[in-house]
PDB file of N, CA and C in Angstrom:
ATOM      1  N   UNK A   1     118.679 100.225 111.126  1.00  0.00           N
ATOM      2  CA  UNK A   1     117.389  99.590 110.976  1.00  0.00           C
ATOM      3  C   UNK A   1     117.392  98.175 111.537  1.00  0.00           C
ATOM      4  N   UNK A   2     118.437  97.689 111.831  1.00  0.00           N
ATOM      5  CA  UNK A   2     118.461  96.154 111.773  1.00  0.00           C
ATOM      6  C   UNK A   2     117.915  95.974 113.422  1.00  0.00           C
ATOM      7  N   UNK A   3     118.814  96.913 114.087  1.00  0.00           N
ATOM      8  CA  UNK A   3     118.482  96.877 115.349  1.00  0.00           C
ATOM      9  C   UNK A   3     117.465  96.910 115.902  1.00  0.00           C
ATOM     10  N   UNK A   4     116.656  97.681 114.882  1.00  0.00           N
ATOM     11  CA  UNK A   4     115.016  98.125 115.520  1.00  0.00           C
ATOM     12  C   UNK A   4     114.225  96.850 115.458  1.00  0.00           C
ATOM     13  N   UNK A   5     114.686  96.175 114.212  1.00  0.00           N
ATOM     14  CA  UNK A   5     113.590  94.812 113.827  1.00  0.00           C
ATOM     15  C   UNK A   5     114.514  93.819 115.249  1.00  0.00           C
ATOM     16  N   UNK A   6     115.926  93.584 115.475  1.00  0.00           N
ATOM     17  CA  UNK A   6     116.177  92.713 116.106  1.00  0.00           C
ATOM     18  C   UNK A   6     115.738  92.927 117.825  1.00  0.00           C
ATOM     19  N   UNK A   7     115.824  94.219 117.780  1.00  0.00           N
ATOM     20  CA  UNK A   7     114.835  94.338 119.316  1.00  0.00           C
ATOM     21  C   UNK A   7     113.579  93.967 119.189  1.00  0.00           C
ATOM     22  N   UNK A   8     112.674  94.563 118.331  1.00  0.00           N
ATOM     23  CA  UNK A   8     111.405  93.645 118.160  1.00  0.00           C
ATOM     24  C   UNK A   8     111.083  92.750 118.140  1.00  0.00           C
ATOM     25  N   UNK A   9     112.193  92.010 117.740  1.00  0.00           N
ATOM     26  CA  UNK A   9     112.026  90.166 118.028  1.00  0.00           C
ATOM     27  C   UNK A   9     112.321  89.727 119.007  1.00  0.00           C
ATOM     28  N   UNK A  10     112.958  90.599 120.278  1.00  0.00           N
ATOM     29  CA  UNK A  10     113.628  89.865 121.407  1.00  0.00           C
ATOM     30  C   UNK A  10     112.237  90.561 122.162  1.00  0.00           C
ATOM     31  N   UNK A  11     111.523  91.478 121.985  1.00  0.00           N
ATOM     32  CA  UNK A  11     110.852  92.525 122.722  1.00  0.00           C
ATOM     33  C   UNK A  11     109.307  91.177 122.581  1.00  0.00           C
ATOM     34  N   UNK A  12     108.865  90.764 121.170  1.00  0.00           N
ATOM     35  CA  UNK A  12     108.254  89.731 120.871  1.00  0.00           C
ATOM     36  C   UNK A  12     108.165  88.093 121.594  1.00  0.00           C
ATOM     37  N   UNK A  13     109.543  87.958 121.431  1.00  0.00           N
ATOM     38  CA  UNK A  13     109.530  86.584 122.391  1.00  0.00           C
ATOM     39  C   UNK A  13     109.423  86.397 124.000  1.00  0.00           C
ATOM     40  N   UNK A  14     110.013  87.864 124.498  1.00  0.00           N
ATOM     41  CA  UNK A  14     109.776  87.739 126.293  1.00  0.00           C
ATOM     42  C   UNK A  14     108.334  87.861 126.045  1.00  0.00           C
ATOM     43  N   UNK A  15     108.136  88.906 125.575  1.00  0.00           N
ATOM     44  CA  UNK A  15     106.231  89.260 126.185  1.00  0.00           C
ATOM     45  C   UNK A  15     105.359  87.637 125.700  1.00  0.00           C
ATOM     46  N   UNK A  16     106.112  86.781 124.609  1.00  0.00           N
ATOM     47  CA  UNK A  16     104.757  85.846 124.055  1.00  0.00           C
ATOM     48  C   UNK A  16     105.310  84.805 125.509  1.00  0.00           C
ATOM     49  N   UNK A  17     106.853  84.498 125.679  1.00  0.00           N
ATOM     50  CA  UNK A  17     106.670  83.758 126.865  1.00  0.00           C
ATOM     51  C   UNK A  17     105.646  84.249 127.908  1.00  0.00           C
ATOM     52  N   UNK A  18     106.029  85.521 128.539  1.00  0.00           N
ATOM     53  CA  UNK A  18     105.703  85.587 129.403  1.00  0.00           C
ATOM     54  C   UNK A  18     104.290  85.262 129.589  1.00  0.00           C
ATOM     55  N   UNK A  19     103.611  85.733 128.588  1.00  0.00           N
ATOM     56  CA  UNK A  19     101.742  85.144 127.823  1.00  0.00           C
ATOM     57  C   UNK A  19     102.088  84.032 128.217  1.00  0.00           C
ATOM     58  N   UNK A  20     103.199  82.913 128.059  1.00  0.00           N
ATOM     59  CA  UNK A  20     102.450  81.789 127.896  1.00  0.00           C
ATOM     60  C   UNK A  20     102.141  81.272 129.271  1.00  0.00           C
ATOM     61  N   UNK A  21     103.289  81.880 129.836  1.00  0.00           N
ATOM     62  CA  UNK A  21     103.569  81.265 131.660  1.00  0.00           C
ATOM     63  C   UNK A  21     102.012  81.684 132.015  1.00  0.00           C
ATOM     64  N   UNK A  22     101.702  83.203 131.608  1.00  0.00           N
ATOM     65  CA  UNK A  22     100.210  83.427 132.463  1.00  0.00           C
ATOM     66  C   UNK A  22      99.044  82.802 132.352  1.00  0.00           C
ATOM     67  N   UNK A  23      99.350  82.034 130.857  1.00  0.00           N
ATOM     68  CA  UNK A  23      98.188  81.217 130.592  1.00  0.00           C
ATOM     69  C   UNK A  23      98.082  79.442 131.382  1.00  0.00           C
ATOM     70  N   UNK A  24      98.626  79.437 132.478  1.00  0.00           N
ATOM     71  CA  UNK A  24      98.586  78.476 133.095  1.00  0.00           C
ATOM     72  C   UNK A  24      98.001  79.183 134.139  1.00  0.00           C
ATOM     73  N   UNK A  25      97.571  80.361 134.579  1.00  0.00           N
ATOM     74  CA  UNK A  25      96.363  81.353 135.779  1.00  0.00           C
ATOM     75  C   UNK A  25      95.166  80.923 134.832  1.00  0.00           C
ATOM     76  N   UNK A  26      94.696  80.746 136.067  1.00  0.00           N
ATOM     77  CA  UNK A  26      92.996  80.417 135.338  1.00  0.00           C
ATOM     78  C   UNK A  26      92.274  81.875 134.642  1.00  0.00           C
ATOM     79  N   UNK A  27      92.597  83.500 135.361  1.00  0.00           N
ATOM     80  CA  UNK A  27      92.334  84.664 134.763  1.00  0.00           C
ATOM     81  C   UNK A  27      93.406  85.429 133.757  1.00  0.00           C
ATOM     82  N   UNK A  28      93.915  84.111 133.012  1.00  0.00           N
ATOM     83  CA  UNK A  28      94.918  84.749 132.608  1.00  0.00           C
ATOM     84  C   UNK A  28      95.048  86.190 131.543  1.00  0.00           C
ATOM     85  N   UNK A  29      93.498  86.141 131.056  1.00  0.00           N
ATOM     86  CA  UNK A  29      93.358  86.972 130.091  1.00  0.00           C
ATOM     87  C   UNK A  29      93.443  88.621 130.823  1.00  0.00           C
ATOM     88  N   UNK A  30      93.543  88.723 132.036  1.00  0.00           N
ATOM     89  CA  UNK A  30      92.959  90.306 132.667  1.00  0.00           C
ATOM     90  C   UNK A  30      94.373  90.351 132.533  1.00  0.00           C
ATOM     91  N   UNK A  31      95.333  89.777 132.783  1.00  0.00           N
ATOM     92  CA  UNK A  31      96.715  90.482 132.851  1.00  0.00           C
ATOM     93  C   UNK A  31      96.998  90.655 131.622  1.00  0.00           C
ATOM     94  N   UNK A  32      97.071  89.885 130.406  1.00  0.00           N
ATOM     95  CA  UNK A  32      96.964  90.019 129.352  1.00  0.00           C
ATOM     96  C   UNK A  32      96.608  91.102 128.321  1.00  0.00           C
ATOM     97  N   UNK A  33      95.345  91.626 128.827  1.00  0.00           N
ATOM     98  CA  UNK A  33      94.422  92.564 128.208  1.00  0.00           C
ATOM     99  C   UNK A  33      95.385  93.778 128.888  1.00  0.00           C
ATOM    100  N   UNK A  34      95.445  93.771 130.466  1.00  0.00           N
ATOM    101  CA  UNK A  34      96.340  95.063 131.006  1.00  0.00           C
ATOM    102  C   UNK A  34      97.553  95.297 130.370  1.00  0.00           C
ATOM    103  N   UNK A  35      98.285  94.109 129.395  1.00  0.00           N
ATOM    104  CA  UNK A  35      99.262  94.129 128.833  1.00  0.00           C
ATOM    105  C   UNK A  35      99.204  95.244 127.497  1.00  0.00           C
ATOM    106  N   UNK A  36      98.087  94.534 127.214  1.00  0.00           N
ATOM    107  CA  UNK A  36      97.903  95.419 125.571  1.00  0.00           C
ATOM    108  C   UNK A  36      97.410  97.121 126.041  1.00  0.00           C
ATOM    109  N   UNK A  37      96.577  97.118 127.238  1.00  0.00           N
ATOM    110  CA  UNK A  37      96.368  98.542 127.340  1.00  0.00           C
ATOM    111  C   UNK A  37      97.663  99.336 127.818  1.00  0.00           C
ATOM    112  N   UNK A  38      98.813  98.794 127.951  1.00  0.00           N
ATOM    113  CA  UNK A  38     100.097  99.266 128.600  1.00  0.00           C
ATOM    114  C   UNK A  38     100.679  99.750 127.561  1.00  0.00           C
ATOM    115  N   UNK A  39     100.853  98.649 125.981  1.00  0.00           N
ATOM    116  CA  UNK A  39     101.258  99.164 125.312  1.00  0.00           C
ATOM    117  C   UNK A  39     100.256  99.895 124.105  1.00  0.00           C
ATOM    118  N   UNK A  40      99.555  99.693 124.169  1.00  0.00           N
ATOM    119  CA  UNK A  40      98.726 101.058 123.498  1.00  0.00           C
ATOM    120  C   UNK A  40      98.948 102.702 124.266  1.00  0.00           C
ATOM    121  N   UNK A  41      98.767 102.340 125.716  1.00  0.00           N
ATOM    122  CA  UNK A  41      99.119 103.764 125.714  1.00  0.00           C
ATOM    123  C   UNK A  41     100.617 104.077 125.861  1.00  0.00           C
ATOM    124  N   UNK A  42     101.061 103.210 126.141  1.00  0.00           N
ATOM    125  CA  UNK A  42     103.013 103.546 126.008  1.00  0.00           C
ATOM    126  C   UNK A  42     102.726 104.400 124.510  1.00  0.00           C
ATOM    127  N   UNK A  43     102.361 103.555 123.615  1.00  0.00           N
ATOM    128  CA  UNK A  43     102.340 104.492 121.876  1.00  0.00           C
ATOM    129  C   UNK A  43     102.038 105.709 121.954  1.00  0.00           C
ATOM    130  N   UNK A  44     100.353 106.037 122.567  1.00  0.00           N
ATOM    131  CA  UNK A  44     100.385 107.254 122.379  1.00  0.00           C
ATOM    132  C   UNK A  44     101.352 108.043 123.179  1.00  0.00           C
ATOM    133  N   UNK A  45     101.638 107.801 124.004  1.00  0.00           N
ATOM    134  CA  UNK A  45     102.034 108.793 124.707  1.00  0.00           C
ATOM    135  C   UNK A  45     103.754 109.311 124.313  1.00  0.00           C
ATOM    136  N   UNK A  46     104.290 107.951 123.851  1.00  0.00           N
ATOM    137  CA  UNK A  46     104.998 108.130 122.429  1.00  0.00           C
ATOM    138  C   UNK A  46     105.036 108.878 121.661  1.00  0.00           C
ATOM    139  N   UNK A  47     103.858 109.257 121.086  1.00  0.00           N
ATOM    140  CA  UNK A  47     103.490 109.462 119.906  1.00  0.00           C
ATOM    141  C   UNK A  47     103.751 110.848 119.760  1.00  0.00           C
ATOM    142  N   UNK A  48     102.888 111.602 121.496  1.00  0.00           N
ATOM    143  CA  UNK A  48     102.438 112.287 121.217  1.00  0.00           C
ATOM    144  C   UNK A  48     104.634 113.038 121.880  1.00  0.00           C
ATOM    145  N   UNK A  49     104.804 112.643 122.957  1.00  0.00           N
ATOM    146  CA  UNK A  49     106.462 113.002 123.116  1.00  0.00           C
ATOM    147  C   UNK A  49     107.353 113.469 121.460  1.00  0.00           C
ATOM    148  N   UNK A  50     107.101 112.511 120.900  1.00  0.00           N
ATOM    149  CA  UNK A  50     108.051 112.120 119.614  1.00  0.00           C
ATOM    150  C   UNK A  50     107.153 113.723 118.635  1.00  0.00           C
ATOM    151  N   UNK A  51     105.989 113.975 118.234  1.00  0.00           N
ATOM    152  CA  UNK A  51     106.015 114.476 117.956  1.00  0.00           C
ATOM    153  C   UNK A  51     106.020 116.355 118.599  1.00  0.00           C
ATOM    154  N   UNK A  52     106.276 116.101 119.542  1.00  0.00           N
ATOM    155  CA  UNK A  52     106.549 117.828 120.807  1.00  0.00           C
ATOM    156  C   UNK A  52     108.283 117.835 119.954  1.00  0.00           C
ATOM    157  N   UNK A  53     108.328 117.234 119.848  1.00  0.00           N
ATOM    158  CA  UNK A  53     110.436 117.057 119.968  1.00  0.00           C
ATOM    159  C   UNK A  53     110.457 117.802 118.670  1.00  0.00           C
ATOM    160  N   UNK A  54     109.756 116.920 117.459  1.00  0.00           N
ATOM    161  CA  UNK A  54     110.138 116.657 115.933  1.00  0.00           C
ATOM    162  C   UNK A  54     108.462 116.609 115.002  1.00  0.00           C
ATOM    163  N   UNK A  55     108.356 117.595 114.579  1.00  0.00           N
ATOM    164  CA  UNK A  55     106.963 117.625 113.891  1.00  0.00           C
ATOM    165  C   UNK A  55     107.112 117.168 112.536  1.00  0.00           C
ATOM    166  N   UNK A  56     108.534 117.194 112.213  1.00  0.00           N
ATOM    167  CA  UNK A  56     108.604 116.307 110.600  1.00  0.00           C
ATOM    168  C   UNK A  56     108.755 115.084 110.739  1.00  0.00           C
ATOM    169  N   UNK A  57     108.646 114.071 111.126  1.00  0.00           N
ATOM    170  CA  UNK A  57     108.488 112.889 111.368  1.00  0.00           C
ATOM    171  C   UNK A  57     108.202 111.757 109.890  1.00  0.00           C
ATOM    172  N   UNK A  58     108.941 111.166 109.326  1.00  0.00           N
ATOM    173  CA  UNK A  58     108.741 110.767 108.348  1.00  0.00           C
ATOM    174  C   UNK A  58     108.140 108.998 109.048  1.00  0.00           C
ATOM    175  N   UNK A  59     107.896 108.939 107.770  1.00  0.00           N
ATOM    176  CA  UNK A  59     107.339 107.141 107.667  1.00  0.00           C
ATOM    177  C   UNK A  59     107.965 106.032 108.636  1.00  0.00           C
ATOM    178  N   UNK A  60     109.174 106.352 107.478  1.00  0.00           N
ATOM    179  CA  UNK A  60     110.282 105.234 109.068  1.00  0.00           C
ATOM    180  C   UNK A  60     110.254 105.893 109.999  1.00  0.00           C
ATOM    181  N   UNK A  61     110.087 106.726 110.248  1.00  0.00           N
ATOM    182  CA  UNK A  61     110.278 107.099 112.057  1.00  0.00           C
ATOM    183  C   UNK A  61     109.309 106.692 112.760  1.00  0.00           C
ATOM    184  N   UNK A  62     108.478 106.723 112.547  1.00  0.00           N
ATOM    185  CA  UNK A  62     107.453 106.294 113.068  1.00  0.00           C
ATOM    186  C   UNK A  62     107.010 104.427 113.045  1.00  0.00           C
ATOM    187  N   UNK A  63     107.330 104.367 111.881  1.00  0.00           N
ATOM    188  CA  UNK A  63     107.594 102.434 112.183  1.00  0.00           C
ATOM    189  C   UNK A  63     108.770 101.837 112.909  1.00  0.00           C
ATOM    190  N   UNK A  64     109.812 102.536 112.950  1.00  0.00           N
ATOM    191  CA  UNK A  64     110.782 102.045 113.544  1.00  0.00           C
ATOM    192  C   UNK A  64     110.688 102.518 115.231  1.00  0.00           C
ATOM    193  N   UNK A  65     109.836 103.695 115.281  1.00  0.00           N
ATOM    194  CA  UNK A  65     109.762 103.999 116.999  1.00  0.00           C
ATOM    195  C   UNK A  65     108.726 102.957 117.278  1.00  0.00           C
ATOM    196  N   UNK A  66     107.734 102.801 116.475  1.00  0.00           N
ATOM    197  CA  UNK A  66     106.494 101.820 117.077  1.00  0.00           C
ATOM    198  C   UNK A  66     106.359 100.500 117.047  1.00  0.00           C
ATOM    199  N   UNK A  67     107.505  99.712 115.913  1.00  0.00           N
ATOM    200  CA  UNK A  67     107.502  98.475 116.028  1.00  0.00           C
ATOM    201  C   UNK A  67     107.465  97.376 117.271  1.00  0.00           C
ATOM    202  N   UNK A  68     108.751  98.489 118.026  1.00  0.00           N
ATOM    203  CA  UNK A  68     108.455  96.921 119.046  1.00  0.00           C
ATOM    204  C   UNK A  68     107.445  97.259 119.869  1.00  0.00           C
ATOM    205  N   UNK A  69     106.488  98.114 120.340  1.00  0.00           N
ATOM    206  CA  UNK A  69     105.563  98.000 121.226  1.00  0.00           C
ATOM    207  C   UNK A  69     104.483  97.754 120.410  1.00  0.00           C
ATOM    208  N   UNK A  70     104.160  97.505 118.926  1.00  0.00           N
ATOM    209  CA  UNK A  70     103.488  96.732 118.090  1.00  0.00           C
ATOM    210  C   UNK A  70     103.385  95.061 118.475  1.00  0.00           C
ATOM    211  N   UNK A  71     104.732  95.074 117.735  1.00  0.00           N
ATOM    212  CA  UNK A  71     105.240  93.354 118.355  1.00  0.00           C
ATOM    213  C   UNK A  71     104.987  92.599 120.072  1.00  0.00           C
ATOM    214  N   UNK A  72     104.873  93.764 120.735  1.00  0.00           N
ATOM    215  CA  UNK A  72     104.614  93.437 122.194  1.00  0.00           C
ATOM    216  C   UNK A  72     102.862  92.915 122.086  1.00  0.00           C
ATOM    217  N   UNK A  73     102.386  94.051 121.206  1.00  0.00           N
ATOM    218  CA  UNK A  73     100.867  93.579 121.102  1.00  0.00           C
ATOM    219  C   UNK A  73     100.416  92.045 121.045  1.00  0.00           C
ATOM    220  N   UNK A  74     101.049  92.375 119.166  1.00  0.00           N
ATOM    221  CA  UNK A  74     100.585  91.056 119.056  1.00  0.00           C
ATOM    222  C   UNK A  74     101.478  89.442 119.809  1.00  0.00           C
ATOM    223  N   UNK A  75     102.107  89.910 120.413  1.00  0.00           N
ATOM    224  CA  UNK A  75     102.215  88.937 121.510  1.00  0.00           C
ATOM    225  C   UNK A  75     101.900  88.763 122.454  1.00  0.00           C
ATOM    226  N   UNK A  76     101.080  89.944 122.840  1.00  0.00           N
ATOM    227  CA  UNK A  76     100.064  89.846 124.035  1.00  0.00           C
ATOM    228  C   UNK A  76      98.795  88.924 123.277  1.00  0.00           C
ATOM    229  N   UNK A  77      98.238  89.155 122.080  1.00  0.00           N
ATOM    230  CA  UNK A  77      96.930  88.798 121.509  1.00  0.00           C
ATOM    231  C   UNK A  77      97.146  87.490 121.350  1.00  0.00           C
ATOM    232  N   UNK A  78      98.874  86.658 120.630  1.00  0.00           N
ATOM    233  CA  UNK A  78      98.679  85.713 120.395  1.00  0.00           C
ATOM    234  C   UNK A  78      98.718  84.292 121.495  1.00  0.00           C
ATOM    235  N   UNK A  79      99.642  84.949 122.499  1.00  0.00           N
ATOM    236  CA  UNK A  79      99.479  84.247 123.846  1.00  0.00           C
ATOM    237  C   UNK A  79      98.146  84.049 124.269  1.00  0.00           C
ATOM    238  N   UNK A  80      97.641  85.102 124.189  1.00  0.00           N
ATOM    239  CA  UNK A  80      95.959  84.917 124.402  1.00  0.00           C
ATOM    240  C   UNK A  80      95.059  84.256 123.758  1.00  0.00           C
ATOM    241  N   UNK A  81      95.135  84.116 122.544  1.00  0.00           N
ATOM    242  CA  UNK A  81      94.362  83.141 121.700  1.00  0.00           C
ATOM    243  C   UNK A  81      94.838  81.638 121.818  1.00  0.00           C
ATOM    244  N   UNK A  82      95.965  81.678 122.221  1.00  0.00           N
ATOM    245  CA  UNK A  82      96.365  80.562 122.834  1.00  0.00           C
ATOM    246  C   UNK A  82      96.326  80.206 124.224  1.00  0.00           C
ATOM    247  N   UNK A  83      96.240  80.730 125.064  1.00  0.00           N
ATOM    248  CA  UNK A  83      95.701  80.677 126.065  1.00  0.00           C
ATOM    249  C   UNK A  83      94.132  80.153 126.194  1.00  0.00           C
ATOM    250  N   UNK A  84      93.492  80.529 124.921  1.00  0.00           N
ATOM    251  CA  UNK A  84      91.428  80.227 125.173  1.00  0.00           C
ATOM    252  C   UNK A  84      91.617  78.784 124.536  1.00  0.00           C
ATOM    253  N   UNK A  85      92.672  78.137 123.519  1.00  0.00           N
ATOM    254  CA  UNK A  85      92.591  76.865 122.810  1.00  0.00           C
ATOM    255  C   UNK A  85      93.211  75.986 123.300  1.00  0.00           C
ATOM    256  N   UNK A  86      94.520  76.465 123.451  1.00  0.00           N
ATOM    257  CA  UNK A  86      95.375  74.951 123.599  1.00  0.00           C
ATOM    258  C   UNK A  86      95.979  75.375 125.309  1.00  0.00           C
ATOM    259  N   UNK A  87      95.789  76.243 126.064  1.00  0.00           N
ATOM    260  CA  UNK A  87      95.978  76.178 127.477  1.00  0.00           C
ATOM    261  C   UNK A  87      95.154  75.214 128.732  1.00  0.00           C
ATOM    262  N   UNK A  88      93.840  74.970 128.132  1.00  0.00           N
ATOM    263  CA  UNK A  88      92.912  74.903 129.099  1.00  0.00           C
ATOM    264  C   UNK A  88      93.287  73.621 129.580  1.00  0.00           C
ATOM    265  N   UNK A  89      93.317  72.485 128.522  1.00  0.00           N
ATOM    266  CA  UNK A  89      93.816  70.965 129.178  1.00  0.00           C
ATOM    267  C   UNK A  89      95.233  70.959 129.778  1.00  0.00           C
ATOM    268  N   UNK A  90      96.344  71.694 129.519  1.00  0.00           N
ATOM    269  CA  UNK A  90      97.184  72.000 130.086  1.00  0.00           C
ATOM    270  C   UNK A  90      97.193  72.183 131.768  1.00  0.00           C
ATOM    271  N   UNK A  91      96.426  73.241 131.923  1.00  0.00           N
ATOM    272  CA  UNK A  91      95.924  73.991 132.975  1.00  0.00           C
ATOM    273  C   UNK A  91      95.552  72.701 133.835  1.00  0.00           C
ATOM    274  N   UNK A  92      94.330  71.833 133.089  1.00  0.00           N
ATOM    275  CA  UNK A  92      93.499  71.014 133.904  1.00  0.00           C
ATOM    276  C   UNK A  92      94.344  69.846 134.027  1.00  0.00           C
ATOM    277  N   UNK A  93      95.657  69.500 133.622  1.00  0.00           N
ATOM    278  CA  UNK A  93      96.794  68.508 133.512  1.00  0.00           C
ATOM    279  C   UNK A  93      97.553  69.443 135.100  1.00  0.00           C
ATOM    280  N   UNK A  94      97.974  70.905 135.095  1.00  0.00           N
ATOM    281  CA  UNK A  94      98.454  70.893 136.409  1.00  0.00           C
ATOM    282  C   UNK A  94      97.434  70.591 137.643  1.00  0.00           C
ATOM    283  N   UNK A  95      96.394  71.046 137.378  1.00  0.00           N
ATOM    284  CA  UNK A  95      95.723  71.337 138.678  1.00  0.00           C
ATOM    285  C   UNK A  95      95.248  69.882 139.275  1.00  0.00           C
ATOM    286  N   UNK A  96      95.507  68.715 138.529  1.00  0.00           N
ATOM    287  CA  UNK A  96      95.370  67.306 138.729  1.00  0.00           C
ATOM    288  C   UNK A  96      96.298  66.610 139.542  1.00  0.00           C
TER     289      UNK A  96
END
């Protein structure tokens, strides 16, 4: 189990960097958004693999297969909300 949460945290911090680098693009949100639709459908399609294999699928299995492309989310969302607040003077500090 440990592994699953400690990949999620390494899986968490590239994707929020990488958010942050994009939030210095003035469109930074379209790559962003393509981010989250990447891993939404990575899940299902997950979802739907994981259960062809194994139809008993308990609780943890399913949190521990989906965590880190969870964690990818919300590091796509939170780069992004940071990106609309505290990027913009940033932005207007490089382009000066």
């Amino acid at each position: 189990m440990t592994y699953i949460v400690h990949y999620s945290i390494i899986v968490f911090i590239v994707v929020f960097l990488s958010g942050c680098v994009l939030n210095l693009l003035r469109k930074h949100f379209i790559f962003q958004l393509t981010g989250i639709a990447f891993f939404c459908t990575y899940t299902v399609f997950k979802m739907i693999f994981s259960l062809q294999v194994d139809q008993s699928l308990t609780a943890f299995d399913i949190y521990s297969l989906f965590l880190p492309t969870m964690t990818g989310v919300s590091a796509c969302l939170i780069s992004m909300v940071l990106g609309f607040w505290i990027f913009p003077p940033i932005r207007k500090k490089f382009k000066d």
